[in-house]
C-alpha atoms as a PDB file:
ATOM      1  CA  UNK A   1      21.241  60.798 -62.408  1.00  0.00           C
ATOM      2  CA  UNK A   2      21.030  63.274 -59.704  1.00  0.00           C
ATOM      3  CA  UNK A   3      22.562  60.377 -56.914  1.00  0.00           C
ATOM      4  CA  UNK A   4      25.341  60.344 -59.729  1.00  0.00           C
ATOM      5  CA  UNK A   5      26.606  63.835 -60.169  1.00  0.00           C
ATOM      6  CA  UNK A   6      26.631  63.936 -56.199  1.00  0.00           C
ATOM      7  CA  UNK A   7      28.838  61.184 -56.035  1.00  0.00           C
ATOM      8  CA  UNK A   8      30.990  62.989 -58.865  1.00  0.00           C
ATOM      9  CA  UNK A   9      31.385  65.592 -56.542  1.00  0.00           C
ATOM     10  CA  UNK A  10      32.250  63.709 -53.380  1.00  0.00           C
ATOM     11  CA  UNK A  11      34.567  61.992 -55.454  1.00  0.00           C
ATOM     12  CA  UNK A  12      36.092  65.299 -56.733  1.00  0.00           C
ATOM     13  CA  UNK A  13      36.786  66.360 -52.891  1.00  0.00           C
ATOM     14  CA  UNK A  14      38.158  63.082 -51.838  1.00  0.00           C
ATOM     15  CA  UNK A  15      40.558  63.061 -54.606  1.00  0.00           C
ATOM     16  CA  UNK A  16      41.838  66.332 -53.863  1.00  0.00           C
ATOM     17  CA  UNK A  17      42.973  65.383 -50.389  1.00  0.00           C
ATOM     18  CA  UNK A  18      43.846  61.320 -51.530  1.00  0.00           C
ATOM     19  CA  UNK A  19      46.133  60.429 -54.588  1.00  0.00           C
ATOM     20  CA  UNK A  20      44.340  57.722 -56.245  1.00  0.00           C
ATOM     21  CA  UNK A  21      46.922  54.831 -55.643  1.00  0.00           C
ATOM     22  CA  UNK A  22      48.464  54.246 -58.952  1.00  0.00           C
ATOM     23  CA  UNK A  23      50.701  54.684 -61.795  1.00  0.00           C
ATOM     24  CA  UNK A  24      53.554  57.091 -60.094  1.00  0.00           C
ATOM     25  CA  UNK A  25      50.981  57.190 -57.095  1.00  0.00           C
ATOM     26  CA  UNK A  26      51.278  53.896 -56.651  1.00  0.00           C
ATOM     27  CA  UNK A  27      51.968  52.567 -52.987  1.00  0.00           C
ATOM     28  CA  UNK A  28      51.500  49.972 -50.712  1.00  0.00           C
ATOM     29  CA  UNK A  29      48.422  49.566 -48.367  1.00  0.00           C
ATOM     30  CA  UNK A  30      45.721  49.256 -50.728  1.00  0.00           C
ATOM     31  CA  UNK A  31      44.989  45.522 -50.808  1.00  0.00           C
ATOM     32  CA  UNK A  32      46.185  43.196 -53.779  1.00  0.00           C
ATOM     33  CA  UNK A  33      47.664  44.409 -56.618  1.00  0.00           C
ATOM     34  CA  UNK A  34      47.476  43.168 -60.087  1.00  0.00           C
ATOM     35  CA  UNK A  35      49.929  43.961 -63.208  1.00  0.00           C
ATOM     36  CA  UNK A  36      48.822  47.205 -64.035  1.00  0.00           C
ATOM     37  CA  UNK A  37      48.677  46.599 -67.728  1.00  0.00           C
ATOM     38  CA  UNK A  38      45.930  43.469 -66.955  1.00  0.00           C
ATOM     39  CA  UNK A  39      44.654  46.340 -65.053  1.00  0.00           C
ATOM     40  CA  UNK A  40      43.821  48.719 -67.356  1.00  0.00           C
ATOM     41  CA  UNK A  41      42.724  46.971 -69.931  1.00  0.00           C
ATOM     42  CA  UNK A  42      40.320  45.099 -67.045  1.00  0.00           C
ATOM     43  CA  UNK A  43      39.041  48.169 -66.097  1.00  0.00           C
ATOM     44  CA  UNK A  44      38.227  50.051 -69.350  1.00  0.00           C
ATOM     45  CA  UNK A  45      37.009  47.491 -71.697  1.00  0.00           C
ATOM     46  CA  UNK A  46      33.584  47.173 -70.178  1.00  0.00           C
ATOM     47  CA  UNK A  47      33.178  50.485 -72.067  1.00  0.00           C
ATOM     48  CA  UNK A  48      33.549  48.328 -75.421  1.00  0.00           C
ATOM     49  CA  UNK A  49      31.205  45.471 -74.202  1.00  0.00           C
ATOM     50  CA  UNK A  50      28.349  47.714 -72.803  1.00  0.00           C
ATOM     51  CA  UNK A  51      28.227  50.082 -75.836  1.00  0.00           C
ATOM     52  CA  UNK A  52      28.197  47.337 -78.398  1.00  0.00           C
ATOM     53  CA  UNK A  53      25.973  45.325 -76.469  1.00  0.00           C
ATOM     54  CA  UNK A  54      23.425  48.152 -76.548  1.00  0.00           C
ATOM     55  CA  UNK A  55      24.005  49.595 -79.504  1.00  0.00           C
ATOM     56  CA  UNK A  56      23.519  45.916 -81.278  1.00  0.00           C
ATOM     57  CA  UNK A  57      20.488  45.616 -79.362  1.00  0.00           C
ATOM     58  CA  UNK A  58      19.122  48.900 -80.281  1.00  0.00           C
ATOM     59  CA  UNK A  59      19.888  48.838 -84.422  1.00  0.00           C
ATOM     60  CA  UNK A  60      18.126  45.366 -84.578  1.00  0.00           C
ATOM     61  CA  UNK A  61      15.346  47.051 -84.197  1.00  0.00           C
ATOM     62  CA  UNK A  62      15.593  50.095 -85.652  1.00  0.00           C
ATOM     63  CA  UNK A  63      12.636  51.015 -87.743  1.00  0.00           C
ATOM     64  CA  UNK A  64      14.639  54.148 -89.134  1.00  0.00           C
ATOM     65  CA  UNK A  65      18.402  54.836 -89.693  1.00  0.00           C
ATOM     66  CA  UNK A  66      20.149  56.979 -86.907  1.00  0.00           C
ATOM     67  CA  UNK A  67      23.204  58.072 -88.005  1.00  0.00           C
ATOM     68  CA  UNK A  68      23.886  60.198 -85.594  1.00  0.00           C
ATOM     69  CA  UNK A  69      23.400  57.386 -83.500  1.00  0.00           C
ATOM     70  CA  UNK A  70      26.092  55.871 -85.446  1.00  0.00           C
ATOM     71  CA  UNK A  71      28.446  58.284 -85.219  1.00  0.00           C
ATOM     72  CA  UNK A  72      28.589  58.515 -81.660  1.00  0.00           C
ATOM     73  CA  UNK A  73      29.097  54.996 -81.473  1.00  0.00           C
ATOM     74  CA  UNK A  74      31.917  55.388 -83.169  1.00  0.00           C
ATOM     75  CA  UNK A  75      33.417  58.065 -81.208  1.00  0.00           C
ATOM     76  CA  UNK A  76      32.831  56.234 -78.902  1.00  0.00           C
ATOM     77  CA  UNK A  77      34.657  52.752 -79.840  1.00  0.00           C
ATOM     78  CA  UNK A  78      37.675  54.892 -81.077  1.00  0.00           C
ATOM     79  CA  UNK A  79      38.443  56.594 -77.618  1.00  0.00           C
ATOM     80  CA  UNK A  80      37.669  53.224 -76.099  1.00  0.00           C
ATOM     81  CA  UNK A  81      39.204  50.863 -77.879  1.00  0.00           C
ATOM     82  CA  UNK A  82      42.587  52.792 -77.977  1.00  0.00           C
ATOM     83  CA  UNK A  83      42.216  53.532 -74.226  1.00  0.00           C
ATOM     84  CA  UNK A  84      41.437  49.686 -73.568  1.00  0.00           C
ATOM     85  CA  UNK A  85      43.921  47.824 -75.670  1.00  0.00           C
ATOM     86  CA  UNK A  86      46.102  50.397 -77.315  1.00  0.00           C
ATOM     87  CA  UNK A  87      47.351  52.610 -74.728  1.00  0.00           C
ATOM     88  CA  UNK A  88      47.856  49.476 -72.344  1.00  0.00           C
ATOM     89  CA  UNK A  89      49.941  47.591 -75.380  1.00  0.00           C
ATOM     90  CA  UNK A  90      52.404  50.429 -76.058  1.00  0.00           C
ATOM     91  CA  UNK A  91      52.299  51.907 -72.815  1.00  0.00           C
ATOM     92  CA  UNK A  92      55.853  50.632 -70.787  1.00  0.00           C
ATOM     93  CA  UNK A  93      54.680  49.972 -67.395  1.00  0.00           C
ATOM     94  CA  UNK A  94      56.415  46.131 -67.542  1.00  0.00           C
ATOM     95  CA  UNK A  95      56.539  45.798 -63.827  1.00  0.00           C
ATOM     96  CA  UNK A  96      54.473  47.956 -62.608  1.00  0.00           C
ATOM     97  CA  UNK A  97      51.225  47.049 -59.998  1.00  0.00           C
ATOM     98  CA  UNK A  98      47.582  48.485 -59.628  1.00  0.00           C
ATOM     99  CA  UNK A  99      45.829  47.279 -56.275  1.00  0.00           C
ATOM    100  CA  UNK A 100      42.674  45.583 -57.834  1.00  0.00           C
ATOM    101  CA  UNK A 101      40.494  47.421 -55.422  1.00  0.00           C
ATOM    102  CA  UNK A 102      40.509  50.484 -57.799  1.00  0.00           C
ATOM    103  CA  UNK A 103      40.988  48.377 -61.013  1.00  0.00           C
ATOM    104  CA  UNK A 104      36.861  47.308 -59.503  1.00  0.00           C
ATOM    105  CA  UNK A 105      36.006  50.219 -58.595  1.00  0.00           C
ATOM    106  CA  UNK A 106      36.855  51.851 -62.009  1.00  0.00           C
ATOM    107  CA  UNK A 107      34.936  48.471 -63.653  1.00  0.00           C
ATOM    108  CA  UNK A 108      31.913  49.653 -61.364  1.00  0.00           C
ATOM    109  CA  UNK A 109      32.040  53.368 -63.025  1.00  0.00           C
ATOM    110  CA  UNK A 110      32.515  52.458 -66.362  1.00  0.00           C
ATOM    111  CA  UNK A 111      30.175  49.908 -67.098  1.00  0.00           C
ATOM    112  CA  UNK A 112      27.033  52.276 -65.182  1.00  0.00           C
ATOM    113  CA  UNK A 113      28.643  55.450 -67.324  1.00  0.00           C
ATOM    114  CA  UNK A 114      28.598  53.251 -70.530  1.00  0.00           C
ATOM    115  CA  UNK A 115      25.035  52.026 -69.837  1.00  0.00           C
ATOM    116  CA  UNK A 116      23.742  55.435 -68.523  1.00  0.00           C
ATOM    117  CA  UNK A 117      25.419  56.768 -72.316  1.00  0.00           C
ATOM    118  CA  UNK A 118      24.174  54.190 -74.150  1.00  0.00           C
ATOM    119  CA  UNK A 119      20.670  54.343 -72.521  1.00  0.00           C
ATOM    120  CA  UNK A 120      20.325  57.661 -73.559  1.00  0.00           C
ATOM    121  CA  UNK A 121      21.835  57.515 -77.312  1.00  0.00           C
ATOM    122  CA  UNK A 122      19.953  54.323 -78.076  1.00  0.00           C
ATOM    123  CA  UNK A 123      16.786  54.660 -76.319  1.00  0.00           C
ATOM    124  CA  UNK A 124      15.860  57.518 -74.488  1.00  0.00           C
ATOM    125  CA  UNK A 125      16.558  59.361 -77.394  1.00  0.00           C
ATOM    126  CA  UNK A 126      16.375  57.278 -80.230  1.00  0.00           C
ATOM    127  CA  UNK A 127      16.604  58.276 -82.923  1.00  0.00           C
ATOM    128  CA  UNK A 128      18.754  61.480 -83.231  1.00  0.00           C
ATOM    129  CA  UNK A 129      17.143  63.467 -86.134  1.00  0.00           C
ATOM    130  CA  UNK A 130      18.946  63.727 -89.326  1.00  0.00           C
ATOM    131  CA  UNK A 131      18.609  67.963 -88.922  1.00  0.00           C
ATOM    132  CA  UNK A 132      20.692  66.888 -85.766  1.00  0.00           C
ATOM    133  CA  UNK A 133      23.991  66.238 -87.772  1.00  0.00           C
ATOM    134  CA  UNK A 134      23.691  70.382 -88.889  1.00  0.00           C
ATOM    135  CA  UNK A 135      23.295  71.481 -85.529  1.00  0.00           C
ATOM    136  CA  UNK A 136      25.685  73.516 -83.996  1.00  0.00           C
ATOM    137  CA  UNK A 137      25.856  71.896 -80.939  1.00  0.00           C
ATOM    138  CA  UNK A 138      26.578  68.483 -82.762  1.00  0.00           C
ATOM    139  CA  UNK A 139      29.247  70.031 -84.872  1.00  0.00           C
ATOM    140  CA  UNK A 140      31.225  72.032 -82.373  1.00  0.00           C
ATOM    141  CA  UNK A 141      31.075  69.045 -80.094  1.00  0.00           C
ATOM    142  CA  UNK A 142      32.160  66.687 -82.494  1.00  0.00           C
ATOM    143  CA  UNK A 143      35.271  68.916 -83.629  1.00  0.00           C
ATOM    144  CA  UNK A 144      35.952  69.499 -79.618  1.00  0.00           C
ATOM    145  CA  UNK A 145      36.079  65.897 -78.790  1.00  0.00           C
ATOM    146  CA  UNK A 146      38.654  65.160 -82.113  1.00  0.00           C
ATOM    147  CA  UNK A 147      40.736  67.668 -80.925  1.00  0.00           C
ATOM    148  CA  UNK A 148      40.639  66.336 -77.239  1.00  0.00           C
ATOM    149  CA  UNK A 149      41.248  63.196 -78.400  1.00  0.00           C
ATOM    150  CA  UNK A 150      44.568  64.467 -80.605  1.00  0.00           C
ATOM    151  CA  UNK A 151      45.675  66.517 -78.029  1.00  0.00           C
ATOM    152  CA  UNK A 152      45.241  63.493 -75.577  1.00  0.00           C
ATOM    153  CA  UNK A 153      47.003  60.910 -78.048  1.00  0.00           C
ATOM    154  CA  UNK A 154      49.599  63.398 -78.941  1.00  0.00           C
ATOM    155  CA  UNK A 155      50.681  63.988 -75.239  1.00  0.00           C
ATOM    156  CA  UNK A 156      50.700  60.387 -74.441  1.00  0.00           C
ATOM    157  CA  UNK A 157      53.021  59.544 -77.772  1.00  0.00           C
ATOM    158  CA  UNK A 158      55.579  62.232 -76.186  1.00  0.00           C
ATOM    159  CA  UNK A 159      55.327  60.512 -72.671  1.00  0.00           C
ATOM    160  CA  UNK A 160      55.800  57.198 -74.202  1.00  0.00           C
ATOM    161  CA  UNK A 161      58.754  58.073 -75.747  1.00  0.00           C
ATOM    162  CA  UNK A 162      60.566  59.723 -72.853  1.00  0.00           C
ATOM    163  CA  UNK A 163      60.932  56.048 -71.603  1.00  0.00           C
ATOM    164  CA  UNK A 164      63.338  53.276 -72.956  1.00  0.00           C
ATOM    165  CA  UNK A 165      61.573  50.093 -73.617  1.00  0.00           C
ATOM    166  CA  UNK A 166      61.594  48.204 -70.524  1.00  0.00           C
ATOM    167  CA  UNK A 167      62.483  51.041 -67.850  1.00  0.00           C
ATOM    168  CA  UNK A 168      59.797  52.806 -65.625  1.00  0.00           C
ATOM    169  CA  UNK A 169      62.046  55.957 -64.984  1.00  0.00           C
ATOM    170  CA  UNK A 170      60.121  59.431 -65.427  1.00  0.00           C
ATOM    171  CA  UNK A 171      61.988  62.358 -66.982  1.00  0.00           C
ATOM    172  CA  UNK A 172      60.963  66.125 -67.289  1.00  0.00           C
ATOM    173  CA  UNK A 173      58.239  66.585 -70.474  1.00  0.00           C
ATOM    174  CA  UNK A 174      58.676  69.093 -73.237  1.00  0.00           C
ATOM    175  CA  UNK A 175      57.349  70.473 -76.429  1.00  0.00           C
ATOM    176  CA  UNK A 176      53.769  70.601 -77.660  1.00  0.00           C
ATOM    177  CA  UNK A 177      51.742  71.762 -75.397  1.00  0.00           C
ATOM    178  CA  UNK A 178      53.854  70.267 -72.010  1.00  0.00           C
ATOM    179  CA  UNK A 179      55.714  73.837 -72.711  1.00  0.00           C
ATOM    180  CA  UNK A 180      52.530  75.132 -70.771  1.00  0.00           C
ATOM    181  CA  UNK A 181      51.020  72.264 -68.710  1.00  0.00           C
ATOM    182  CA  UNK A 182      51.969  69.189 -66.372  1.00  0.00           C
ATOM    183  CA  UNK A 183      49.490  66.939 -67.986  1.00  0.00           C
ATOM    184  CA  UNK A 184      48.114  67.901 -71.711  1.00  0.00           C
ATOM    185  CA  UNK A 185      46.580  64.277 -71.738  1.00  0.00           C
ATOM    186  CA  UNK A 186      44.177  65.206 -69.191  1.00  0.00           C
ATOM    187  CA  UNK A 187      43.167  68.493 -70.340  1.00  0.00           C
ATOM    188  CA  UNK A 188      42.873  66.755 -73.882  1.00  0.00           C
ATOM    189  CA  UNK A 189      40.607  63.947 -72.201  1.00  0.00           C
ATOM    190  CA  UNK A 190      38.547  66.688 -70.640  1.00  0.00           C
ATOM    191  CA  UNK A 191      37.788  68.635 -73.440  1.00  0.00           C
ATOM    192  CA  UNK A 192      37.098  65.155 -75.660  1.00  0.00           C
ATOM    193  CA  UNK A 193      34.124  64.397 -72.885  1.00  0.00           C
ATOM    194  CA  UNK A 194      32.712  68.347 -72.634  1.00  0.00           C
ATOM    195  CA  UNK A 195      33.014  67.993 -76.763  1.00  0.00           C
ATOM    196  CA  UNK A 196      30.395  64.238 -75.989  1.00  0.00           C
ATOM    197  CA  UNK A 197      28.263  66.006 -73.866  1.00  0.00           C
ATOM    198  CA  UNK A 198      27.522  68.995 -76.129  1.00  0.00           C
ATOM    199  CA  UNK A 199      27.425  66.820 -79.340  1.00  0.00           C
ATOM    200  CA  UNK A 200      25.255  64.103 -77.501  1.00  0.00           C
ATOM    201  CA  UNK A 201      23.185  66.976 -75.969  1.00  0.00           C
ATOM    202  CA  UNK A 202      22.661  64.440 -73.209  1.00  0.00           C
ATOM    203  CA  UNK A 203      22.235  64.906 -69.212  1.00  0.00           C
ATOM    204  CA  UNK A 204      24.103  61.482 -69.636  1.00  0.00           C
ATOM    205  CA  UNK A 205      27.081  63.101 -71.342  1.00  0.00           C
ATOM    206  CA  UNK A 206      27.504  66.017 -68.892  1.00  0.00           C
ATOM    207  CA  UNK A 207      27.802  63.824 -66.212  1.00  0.00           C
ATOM    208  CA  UNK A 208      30.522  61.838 -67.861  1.00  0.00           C
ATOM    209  CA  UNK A 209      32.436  65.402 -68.726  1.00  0.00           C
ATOM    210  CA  UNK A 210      31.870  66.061 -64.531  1.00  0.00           C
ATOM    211  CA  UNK A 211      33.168  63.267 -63.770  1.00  0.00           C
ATOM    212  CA  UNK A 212      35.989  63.462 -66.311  1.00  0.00           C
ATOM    213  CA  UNK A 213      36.848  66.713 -64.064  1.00  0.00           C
ATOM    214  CA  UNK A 214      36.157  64.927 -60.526  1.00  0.00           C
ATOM    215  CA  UNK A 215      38.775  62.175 -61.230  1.00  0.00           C
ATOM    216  CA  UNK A 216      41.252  64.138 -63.961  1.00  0.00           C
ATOM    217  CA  UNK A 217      41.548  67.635 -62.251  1.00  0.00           C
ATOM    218  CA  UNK A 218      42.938  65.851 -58.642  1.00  0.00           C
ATOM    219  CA  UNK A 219      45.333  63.619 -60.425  1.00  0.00           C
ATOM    220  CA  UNK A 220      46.906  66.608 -62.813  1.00  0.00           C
ATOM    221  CA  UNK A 221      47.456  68.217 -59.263  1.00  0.00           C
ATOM    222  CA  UNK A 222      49.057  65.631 -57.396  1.00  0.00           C
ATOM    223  CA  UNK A 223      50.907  65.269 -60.962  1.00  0.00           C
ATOM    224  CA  UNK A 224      52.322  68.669 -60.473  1.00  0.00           C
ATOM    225  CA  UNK A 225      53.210  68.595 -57.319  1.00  0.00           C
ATOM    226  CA  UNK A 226      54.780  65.138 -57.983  1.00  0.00           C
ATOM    227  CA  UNK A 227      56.703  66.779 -60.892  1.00  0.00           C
ATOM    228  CA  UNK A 228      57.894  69.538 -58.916  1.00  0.00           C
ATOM    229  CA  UNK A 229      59.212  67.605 -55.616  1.00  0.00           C
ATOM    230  CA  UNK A 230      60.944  64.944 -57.527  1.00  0.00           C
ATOM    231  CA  UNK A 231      62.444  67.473 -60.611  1.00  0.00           C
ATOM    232  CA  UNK A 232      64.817  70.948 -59.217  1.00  0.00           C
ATOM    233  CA  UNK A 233      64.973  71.611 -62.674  1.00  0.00           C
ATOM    234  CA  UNK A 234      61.318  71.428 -63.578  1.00  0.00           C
ATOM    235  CA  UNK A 235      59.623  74.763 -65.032  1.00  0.00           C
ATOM    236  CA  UNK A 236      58.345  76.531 -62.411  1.00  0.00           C
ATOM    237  CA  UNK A 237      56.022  78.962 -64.755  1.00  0.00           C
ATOM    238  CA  UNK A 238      54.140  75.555 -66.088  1.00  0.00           C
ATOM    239  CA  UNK A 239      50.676  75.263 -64.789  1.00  0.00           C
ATOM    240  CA  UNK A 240      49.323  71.831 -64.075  1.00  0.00           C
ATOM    241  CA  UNK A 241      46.078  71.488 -66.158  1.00  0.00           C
ATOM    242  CA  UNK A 242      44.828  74.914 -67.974  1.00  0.00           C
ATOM    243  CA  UNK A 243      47.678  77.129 -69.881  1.00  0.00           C
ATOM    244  CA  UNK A 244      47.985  79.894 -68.207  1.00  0.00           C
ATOM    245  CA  UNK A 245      45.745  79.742 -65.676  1.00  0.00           C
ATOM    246  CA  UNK A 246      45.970  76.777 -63.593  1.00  0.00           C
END
């Protein structure tokens, strides 16, 4: 777990000196390139398939209920499977490439983040106890990764419809909380993975939030700074990740 978190971290530098190649980063010299909605939904559905295959696993032989066990499961499935299939159906990037060397490389961190998660939920610390659902770290987390999760899906409903169906132009974001940030979505996704970790309680989990940070804090950056060079009119008091602070 250790090796992990260091990785995190060099990946955090990197990132802050290399835009990740795609979406409005996207640009040539970074192999073959795939349509990036195959892309996406390559890259962040072995997150369904390695949960469910442990978590089916794991309650066949359950001996006692786990419901918190459950539960996380299901938080689980409902970031995934709207970040997997949803976001890439309604999402309108018709036309638009993702070189496939970082659709792999994102299938290589989310299927050993889903199995270190699962590992820990549905074995390592099987079962959950039931005085666990009244805990305070369970219940704060759970309410911080629904409202992460809102916050995310709200900001990506107000990107989406910024954009005519079929077009892949970018216009200046406002209202809800894009009055204060660049990129709401990420600071939503943040907080939904710091609200895992706490619920969770897990080493597991608080690697996931790092990493959440290595990759999402870069990216709202080069967001910003995107935002700003391309857009004379954009707000220059509007911070790229944190209101009011950064």
């Amino acid at each position: 777990m250790w090796i992990w978190l260091g990785i995190a971290a060099g990946t955090f530098i990197l990132l802050m000196f290399v835009r990740a190649p795609y979406g409005r980063h996207e640009r040539p010299g970074w192999g073959a390139r795939i349509p990036a909605r195959l892309g996406w939904i390559m890259m962040e559905s072995p997150c369904i398939i390695v949960m469910t295959v442990f978590f089916g696993i794991s309650a066949s032989r359950w001996a006692l209920a786990d419901p918190a066990g459950i539960i996380f499961y299901i938080m689980w499935m409902t970031h995934y499977i709207h970040r997997s299939w949803v976001w890439p159906a309604r999402a309108h990037i018709t036309g638009k490439k993702m070189p496939i060397s970082i659709a792999l490389f994102a299938v290589g961190f989310n299927s050993i983040n889903s199995w270190l998660n699962a590992e820990w939920i549905f074995s390592l610390h099987h079962p959950y106890p039931y005085a666990w659902l009244y805990s305070p770290q369970f219940i704060i987390g759970v309410v911080l990764f629904i409202t992460g999760m809102g916050i995310n899906i709200k900001a990506d409903n107000m990107l989406f419809s910024l954009r005519k169906k079929g077009t892949i132009d970018y216009k200046i974001p406002r209202g809800g909380l894009f009055q204060w940030v660049s990129c709401p979505n990420y600071f939503g996704e943040i907080l939904e993975w710091f609200g895992w970790a706490l619920a969770t309680w897990s080493l597991a989990g608080l690697a996931f939030a790092l990493w959440a940070v290595a990759n999402l804090v870069p990216r709202a950056r080069s967001h910003h700074k995107w935002y700003l060079e391309n857009f004379i009119d954009y707000p220059k008091d509007r911070q790229a990740l944190i209101p009011k602070i950064w």
